[in-house]
N, C-alpha and C. Protein backbone atom coordinates (compact mmCIF):
# COMPACT_ATOMS: atom_id res chain seq x y z
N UNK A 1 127.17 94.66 165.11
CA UNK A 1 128.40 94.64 165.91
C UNK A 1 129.06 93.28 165.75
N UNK A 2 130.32 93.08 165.82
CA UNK A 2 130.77 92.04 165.24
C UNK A 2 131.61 91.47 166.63
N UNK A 3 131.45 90.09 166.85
CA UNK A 3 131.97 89.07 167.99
C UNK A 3 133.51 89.77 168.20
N UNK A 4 133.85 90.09 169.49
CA UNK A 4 135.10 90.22 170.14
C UNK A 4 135.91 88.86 169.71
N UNK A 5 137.16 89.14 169.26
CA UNK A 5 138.61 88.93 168.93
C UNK A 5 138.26 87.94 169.89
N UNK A 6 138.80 86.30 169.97
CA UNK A 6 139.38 85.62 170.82
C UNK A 6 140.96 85.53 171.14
N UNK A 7 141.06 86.53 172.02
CA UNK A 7 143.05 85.89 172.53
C UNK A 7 143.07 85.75 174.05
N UNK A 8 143.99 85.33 173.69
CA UNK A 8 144.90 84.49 174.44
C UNK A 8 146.15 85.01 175.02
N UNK A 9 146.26 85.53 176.22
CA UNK A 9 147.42 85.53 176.68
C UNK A 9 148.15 84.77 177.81
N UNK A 10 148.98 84.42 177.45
CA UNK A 10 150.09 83.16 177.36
C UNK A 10 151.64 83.26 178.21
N UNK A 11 151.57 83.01 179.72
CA UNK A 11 152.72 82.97 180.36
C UNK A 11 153.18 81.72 180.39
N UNK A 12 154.34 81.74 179.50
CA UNK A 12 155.45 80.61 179.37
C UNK A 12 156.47 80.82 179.99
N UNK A 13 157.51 79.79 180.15
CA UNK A 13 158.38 79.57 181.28
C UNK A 13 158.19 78.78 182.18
N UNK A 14 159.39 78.50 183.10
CA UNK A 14 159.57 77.33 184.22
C UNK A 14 160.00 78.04 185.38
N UNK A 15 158.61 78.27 186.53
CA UNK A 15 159.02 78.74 187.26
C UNK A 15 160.05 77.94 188.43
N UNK A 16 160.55 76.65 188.07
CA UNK A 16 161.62 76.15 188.33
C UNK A 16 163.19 76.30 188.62
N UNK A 17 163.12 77.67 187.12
CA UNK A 17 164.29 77.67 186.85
C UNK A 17 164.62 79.29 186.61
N UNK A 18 164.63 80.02 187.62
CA UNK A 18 164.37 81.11 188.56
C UNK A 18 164.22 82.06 187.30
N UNK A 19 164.76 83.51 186.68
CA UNK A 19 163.67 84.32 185.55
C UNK A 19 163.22 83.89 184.49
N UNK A 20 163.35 82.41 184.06
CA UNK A 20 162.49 82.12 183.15
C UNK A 20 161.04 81.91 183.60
N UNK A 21 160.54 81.79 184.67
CA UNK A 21 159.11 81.92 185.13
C UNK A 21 158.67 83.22 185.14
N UNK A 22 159.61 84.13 184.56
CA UNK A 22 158.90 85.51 184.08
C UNK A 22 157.38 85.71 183.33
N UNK A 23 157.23 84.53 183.19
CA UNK A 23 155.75 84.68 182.19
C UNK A 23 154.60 83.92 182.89
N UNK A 24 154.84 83.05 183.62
CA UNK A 24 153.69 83.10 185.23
C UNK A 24 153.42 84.08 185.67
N UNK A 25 154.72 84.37 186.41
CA UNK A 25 154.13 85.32 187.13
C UNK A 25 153.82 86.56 186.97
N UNK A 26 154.11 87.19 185.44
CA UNK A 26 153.52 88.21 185.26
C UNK A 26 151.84 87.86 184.78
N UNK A 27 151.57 86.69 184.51
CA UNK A 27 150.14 86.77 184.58
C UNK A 27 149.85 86.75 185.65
N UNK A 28 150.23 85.97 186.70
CA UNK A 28 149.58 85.56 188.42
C UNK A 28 149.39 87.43 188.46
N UNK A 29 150.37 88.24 188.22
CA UNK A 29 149.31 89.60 188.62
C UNK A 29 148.87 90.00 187.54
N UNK A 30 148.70 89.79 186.58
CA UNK A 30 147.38 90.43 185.86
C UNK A 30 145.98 89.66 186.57
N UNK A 31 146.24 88.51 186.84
CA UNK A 31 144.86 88.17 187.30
C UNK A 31 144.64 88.91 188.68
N UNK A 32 145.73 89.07 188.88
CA UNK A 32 145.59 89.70 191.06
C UNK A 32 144.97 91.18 190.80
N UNK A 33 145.40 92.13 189.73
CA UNK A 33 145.32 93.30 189.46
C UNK A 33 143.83 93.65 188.45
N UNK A 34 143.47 92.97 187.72
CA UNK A 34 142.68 92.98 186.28
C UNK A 34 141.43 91.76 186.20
N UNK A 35 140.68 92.47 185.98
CA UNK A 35 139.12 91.93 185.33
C UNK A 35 139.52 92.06 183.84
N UNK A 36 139.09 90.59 182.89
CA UNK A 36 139.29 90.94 181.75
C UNK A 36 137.89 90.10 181.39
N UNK A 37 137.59 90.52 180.13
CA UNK A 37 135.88 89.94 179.79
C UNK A 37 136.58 88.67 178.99
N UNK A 38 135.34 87.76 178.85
CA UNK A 38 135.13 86.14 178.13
C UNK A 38 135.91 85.92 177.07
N UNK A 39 136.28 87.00 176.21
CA UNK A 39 136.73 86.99 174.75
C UNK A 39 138.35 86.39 174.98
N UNK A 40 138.72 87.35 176.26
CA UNK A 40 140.03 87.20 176.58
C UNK A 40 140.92 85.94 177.63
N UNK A 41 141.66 84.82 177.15
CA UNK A 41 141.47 83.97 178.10
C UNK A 41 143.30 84.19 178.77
N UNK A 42 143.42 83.89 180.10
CA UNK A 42 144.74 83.59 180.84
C UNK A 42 145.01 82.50 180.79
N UNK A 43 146.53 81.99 180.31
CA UNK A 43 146.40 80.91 181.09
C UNK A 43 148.24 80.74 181.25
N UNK A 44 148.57 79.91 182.20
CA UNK A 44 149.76 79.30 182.19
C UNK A 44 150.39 78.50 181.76
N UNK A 45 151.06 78.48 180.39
CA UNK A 45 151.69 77.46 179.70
C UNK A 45 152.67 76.71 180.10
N UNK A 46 153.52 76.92 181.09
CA UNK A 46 154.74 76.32 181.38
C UNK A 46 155.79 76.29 180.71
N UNK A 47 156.70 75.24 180.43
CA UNK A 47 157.27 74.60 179.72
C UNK A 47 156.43 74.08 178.48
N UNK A 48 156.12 75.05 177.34
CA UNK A 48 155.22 73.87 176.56
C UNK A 48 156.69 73.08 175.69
N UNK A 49 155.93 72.32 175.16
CA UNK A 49 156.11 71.37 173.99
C UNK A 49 155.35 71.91 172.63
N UNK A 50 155.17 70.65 171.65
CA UNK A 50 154.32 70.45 170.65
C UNK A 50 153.10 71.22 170.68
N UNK A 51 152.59 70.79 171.90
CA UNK A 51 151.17 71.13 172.23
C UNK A 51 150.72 73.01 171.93
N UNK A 52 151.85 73.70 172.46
CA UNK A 52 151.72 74.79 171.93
C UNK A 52 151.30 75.30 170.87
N UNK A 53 151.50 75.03 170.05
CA UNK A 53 150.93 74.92 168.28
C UNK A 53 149.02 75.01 168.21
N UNK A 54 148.41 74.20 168.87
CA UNK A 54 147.13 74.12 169.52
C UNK A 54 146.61 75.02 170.07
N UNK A 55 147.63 75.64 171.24
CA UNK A 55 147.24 77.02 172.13
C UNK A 55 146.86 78.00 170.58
N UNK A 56 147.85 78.23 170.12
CA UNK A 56 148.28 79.36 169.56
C UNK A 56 146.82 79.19 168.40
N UNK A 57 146.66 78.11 167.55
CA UNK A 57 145.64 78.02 166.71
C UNK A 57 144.09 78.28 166.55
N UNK A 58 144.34 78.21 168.25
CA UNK A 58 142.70 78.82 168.86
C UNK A 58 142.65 79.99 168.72
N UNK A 59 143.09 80.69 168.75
CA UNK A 59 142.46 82.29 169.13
C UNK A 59 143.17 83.08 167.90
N UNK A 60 142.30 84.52 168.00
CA UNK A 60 142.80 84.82 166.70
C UNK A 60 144.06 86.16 167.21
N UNK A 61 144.34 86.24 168.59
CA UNK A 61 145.28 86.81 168.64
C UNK A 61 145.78 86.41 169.93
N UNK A 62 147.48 86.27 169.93
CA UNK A 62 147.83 85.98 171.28
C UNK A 62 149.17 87.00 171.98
N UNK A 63 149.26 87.09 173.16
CA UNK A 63 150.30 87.81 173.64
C UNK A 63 151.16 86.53 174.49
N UNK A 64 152.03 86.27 174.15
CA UNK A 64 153.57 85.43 174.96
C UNK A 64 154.23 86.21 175.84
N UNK A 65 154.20 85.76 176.99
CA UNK A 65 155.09 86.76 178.10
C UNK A 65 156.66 85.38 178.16
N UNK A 66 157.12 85.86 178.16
CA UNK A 66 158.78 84.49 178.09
C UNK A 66 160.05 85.59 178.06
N UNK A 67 161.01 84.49 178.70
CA UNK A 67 162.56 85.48 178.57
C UNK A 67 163.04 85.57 177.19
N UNK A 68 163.71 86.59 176.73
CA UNK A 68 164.14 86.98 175.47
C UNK A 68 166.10 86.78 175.68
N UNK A 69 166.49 86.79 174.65
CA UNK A 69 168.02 86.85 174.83
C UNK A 69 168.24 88.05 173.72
N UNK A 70 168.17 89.23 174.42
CA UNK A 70 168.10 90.53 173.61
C UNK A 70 168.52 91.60 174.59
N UNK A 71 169.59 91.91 175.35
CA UNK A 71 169.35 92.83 176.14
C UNK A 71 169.99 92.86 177.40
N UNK A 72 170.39 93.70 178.14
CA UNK A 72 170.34 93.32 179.27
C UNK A 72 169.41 93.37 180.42
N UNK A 73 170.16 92.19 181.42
CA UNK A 73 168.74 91.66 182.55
C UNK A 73 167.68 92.90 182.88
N UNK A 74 166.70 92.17 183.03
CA UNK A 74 165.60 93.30 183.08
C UNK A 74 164.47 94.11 182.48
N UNK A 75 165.41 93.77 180.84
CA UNK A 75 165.30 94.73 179.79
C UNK A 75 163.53 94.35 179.01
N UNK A 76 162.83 95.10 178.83
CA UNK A 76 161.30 94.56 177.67
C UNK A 76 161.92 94.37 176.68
N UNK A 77 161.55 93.34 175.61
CA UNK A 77 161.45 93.69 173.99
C UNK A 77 160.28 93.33 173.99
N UNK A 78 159.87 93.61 172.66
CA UNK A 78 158.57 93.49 172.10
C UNK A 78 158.60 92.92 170.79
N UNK A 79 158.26 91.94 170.21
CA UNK A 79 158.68 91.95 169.04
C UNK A 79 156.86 91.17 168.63
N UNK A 80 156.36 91.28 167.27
CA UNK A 80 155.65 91.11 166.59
C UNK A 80 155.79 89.80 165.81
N UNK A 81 154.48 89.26 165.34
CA UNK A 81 154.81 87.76 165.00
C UNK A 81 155.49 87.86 163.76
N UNK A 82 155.10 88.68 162.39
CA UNK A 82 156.53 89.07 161.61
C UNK A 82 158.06 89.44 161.95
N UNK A 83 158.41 89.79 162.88
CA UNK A 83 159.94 89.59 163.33
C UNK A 83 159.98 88.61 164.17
N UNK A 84 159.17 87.91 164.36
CA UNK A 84 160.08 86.53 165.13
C UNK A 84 159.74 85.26 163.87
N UNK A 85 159.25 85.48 163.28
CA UNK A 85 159.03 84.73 161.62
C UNK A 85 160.31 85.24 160.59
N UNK A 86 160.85 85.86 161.35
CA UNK A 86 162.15 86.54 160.44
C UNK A 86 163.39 85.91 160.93
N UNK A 87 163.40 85.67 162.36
CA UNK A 87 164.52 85.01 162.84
C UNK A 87 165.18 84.20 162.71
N UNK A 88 165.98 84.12 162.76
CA UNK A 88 166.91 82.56 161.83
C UNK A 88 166.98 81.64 162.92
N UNK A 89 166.60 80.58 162.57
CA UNK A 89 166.62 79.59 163.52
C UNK A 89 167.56 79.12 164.79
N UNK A 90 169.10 79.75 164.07
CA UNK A 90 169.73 79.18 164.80
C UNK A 90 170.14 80.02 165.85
N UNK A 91 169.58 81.40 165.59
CA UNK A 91 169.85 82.18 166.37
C UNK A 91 168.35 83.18 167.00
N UNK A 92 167.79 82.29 167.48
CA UNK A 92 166.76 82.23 168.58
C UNK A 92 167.30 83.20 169.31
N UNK A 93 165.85 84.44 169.46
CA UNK A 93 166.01 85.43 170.70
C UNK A 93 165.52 84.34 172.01
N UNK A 94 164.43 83.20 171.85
CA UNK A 94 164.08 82.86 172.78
C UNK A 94 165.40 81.73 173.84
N UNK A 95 165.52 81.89 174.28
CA UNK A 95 166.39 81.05 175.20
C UNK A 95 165.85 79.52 175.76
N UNK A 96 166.69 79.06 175.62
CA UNK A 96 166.20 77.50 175.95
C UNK A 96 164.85 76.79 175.80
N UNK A 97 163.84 77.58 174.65
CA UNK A 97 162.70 77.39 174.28
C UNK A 97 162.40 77.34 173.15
N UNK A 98 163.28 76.71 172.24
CA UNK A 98 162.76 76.19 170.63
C UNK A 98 161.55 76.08 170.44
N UNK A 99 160.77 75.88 171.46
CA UNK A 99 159.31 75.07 170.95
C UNK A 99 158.05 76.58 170.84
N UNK A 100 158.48 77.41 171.51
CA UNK A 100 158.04 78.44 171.15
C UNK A 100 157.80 78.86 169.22
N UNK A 101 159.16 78.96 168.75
CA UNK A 101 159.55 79.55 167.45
C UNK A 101 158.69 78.40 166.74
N UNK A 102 159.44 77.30 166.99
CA UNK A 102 158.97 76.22 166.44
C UNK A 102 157.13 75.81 165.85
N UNK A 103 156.60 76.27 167.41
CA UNK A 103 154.86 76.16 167.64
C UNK A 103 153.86 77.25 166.61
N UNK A 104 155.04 78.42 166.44
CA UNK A 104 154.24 79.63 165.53
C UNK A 104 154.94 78.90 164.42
N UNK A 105 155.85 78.40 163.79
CA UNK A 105 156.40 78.19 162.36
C UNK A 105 155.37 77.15 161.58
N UNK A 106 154.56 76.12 162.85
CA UNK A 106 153.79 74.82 162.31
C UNK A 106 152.68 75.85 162.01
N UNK A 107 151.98 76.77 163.31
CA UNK A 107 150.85 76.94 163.08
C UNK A 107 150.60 77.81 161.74
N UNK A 108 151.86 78.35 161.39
CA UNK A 108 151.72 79.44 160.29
C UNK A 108 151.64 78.57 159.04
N UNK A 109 152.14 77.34 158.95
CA UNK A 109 152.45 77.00 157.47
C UNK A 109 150.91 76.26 157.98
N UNK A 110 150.38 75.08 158.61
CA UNK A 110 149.46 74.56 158.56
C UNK A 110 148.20 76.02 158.30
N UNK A 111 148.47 77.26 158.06
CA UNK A 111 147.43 78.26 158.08
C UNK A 111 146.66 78.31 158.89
N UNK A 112 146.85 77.88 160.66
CA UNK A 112 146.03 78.42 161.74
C UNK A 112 147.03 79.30 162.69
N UNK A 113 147.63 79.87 162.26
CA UNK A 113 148.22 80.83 163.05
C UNK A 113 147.42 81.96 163.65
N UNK A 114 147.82 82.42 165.07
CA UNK A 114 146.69 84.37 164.97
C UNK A 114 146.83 84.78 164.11
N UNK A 115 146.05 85.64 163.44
CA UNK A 115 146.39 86.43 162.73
C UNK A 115 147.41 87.73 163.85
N UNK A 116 147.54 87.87 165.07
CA UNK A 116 148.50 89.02 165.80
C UNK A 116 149.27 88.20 166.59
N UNK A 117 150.37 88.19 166.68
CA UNK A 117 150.88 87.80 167.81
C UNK A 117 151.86 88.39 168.59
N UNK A 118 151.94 88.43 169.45
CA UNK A 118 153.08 89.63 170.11
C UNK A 118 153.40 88.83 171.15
N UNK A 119 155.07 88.96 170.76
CA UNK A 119 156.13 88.36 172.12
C UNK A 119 156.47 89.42 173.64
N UNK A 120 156.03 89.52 174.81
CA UNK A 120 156.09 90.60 175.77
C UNK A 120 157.99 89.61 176.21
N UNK A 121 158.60 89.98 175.88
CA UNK A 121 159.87 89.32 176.58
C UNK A 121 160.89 90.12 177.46
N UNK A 122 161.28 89.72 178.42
CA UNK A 122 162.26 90.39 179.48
C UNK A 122 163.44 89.12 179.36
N UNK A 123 164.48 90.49 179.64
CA UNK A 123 165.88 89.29 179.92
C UNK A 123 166.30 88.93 180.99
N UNK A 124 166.52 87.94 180.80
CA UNK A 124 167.01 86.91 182.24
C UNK A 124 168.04 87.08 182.62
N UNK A 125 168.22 87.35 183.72
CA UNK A 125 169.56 87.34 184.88
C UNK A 125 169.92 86.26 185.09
N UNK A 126 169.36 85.40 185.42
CA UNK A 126 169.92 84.01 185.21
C UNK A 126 168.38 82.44 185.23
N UNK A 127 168.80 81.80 184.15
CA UNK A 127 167.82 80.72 184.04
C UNK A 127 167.90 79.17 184.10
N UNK A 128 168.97 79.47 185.36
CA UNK A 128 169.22 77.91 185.92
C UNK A 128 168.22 77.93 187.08
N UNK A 129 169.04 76.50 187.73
CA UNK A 129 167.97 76.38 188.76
C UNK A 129 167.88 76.91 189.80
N UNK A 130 166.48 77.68 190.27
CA UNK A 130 166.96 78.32 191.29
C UNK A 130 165.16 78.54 191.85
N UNK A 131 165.22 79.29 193.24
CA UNK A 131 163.46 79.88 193.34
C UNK A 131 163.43 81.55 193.18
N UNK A 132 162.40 81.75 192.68
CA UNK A 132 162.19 83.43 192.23
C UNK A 132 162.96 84.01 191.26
N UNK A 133 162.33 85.19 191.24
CA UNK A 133 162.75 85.91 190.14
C UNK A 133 163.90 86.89 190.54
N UNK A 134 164.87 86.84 189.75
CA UNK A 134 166.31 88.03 190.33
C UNK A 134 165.57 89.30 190.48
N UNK A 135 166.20 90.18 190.92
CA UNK A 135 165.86 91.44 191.52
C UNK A 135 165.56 92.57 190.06
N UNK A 136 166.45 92.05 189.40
CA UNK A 136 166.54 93.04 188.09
C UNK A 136 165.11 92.75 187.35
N UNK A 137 164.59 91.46 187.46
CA UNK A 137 163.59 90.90 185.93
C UNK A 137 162.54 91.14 187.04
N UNK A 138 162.66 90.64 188.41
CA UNK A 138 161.08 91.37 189.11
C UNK A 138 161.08 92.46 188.87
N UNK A 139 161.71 93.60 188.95
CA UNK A 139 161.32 95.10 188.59
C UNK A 139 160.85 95.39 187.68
N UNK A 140 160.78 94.37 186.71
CA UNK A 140 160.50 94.47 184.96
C UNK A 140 158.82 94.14 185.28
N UNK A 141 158.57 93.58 185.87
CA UNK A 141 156.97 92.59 186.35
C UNK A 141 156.01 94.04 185.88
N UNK A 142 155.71 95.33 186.60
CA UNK A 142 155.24 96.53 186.12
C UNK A 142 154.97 96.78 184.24
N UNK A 143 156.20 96.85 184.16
CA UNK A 143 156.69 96.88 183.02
C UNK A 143 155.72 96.63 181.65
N UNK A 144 155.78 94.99 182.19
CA UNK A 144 155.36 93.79 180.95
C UNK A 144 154.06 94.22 180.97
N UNK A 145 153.81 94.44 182.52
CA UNK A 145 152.43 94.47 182.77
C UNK A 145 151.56 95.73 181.85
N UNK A 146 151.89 96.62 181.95
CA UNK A 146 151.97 97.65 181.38
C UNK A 146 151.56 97.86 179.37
N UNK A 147 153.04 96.87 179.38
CA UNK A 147 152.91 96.50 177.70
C UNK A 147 151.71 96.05 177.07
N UNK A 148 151.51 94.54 177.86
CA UNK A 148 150.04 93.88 177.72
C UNK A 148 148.96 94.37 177.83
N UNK A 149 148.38 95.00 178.93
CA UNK A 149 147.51 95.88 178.66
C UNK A 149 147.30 97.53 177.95
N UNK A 150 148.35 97.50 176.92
CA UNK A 150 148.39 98.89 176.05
C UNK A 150 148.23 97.86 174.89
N UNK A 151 148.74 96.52 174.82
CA UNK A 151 148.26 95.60 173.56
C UNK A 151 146.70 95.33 173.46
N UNK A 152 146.63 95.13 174.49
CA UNK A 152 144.85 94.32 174.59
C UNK A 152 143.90 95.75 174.25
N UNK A 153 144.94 96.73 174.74
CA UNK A 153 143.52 98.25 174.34
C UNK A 153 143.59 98.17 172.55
N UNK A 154 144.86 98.56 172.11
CA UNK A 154 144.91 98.35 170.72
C UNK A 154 144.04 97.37 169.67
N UNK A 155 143.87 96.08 170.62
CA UNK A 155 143.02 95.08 170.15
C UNK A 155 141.94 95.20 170.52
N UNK A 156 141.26 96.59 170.49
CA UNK A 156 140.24 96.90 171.15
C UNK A 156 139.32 96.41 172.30
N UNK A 157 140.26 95.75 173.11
CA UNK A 157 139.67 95.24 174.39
C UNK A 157 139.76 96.13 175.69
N UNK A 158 138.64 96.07 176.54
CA UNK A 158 138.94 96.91 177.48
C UNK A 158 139.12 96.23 178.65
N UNK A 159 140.16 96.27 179.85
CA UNK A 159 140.48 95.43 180.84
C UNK A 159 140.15 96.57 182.30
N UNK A 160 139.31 96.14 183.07
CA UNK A 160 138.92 96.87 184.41
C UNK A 160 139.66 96.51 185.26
N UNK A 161 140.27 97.51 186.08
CA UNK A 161 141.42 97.48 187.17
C UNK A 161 140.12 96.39 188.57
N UNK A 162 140.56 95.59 189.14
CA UNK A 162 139.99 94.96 190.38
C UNK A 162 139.45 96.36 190.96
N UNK A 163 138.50 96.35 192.05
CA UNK A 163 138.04 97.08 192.89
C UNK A 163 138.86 97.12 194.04
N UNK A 164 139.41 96.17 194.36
CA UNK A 164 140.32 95.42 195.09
C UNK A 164 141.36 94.79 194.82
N UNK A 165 142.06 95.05 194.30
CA UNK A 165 143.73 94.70 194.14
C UNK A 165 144.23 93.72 195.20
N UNK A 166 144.47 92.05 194.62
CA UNK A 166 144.42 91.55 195.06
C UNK A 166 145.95 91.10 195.36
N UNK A 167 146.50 90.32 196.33
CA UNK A 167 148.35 90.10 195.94
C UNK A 167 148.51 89.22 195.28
N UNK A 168 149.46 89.20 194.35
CA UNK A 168 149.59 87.98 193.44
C UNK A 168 149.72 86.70 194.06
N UNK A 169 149.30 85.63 193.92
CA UNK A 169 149.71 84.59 194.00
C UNK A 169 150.60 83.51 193.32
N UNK A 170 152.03 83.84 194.26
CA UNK A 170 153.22 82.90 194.13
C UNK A 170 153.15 82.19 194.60
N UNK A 171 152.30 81.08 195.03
CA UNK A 171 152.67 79.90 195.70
C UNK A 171 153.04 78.84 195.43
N UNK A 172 153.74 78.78 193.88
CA UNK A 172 155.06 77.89 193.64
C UNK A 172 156.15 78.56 193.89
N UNK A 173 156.48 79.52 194.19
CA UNK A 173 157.91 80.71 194.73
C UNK A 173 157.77 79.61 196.02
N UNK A 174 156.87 80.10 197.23
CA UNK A 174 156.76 79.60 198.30
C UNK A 174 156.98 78.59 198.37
N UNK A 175 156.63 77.63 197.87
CA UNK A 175 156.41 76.51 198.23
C UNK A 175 158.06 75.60 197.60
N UNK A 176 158.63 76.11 196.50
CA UNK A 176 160.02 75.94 196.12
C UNK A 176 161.03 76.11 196.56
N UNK A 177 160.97 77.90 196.88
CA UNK A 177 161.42 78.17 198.09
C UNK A 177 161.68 77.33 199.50
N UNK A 178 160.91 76.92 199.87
CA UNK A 178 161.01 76.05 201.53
C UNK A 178 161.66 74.99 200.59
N UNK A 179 161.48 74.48 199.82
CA UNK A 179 162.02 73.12 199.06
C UNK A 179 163.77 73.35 199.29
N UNK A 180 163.83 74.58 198.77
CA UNK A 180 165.31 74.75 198.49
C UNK A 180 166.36 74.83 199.54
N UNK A 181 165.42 75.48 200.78
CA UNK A 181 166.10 75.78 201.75
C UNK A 181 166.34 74.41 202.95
N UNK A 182 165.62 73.50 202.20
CA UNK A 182 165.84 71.93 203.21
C UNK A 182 167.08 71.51 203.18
């Protein structure tokens, strides 16, 4: 039997800057909702930089949850690490996140890229500054959720629903929130 796939799935965005934190918080509930085994790691990227390139080089497959500029608000795309390796630079689906495109273009030519990578992207209603997610791109939250775990089965991983379904934890919403309202 041969060692489980290491990936990585990867919520990017600033939950700062109200639906671009679309990719927090759709992990904050995969972890609230989902048991996933060792092979598979969560984590919250933020705003990356450079450093991304690193994320991505570790594992041999990753899923990106981030806003797309494809669509209207709300909307999934899906796109595969061959069509976003196709994209012309200057016309980035990703929105205000060069370093994304950028992080798969190093890891691919230096030859540590995943070998899979899949973009889970929803469009933003708006990605200035603000707290939470608009009404349209939270409804999408199901959605993504949905996508990701029909990816991770494909990658032959199996993910167990909690026994207990837990509530997500937003407590940078909250806590921004009261910020905003001072």
């Amino acid at each position: 039997m041969t060692a489980p796939r290491r990936i990585g799935v990867f919520g990017v965005g600033n939950v700062l800057m109200s639906d671009d934190g679309i990719g927090p918080h759709v992990l904050k509930t995969l972890e609230a909702h989902c048991c996933f085994p060792p092979h598979v790691v969560l984590h919250d990227l933020g705003a990356p930089g450079p450093d991304l390139t690193l994320f991505l080089a570790r594992y041999d497959a990753v899923i990106l949850i981030h806003t797309v500029n494809a669509g209207r608000p709300g909307e999934i795309q899906v796109y595969r690490k061959r069509q976003l390796l196709g994209v012309p630079k200057a016309s980035s689906v990703i929105p205000n996140d060069p370093a994304v495109l950028n992080a798969l273009l190093c890891a691919e030519s230096a030859g540590k890229s995943p070998q899979e990578l899949l973009l889970v992207g929803v469009v933003p209603e708006s990605t200035g500054v603000g707290c939470g997610l608009s009404e349209s791109v939270r409804t999408a939250v199901a959605g993504a959720v949905s996508v990701i775990l029909a990816e991770l089965y494909r990658l032959g991983t199996c993910v167990r629903a909690r026994s207990e379904a837990e509530e997500p934890s937003h407590r940078h919403e909250e806590k921004v929130s009261s910020e905003c309202q001072l």
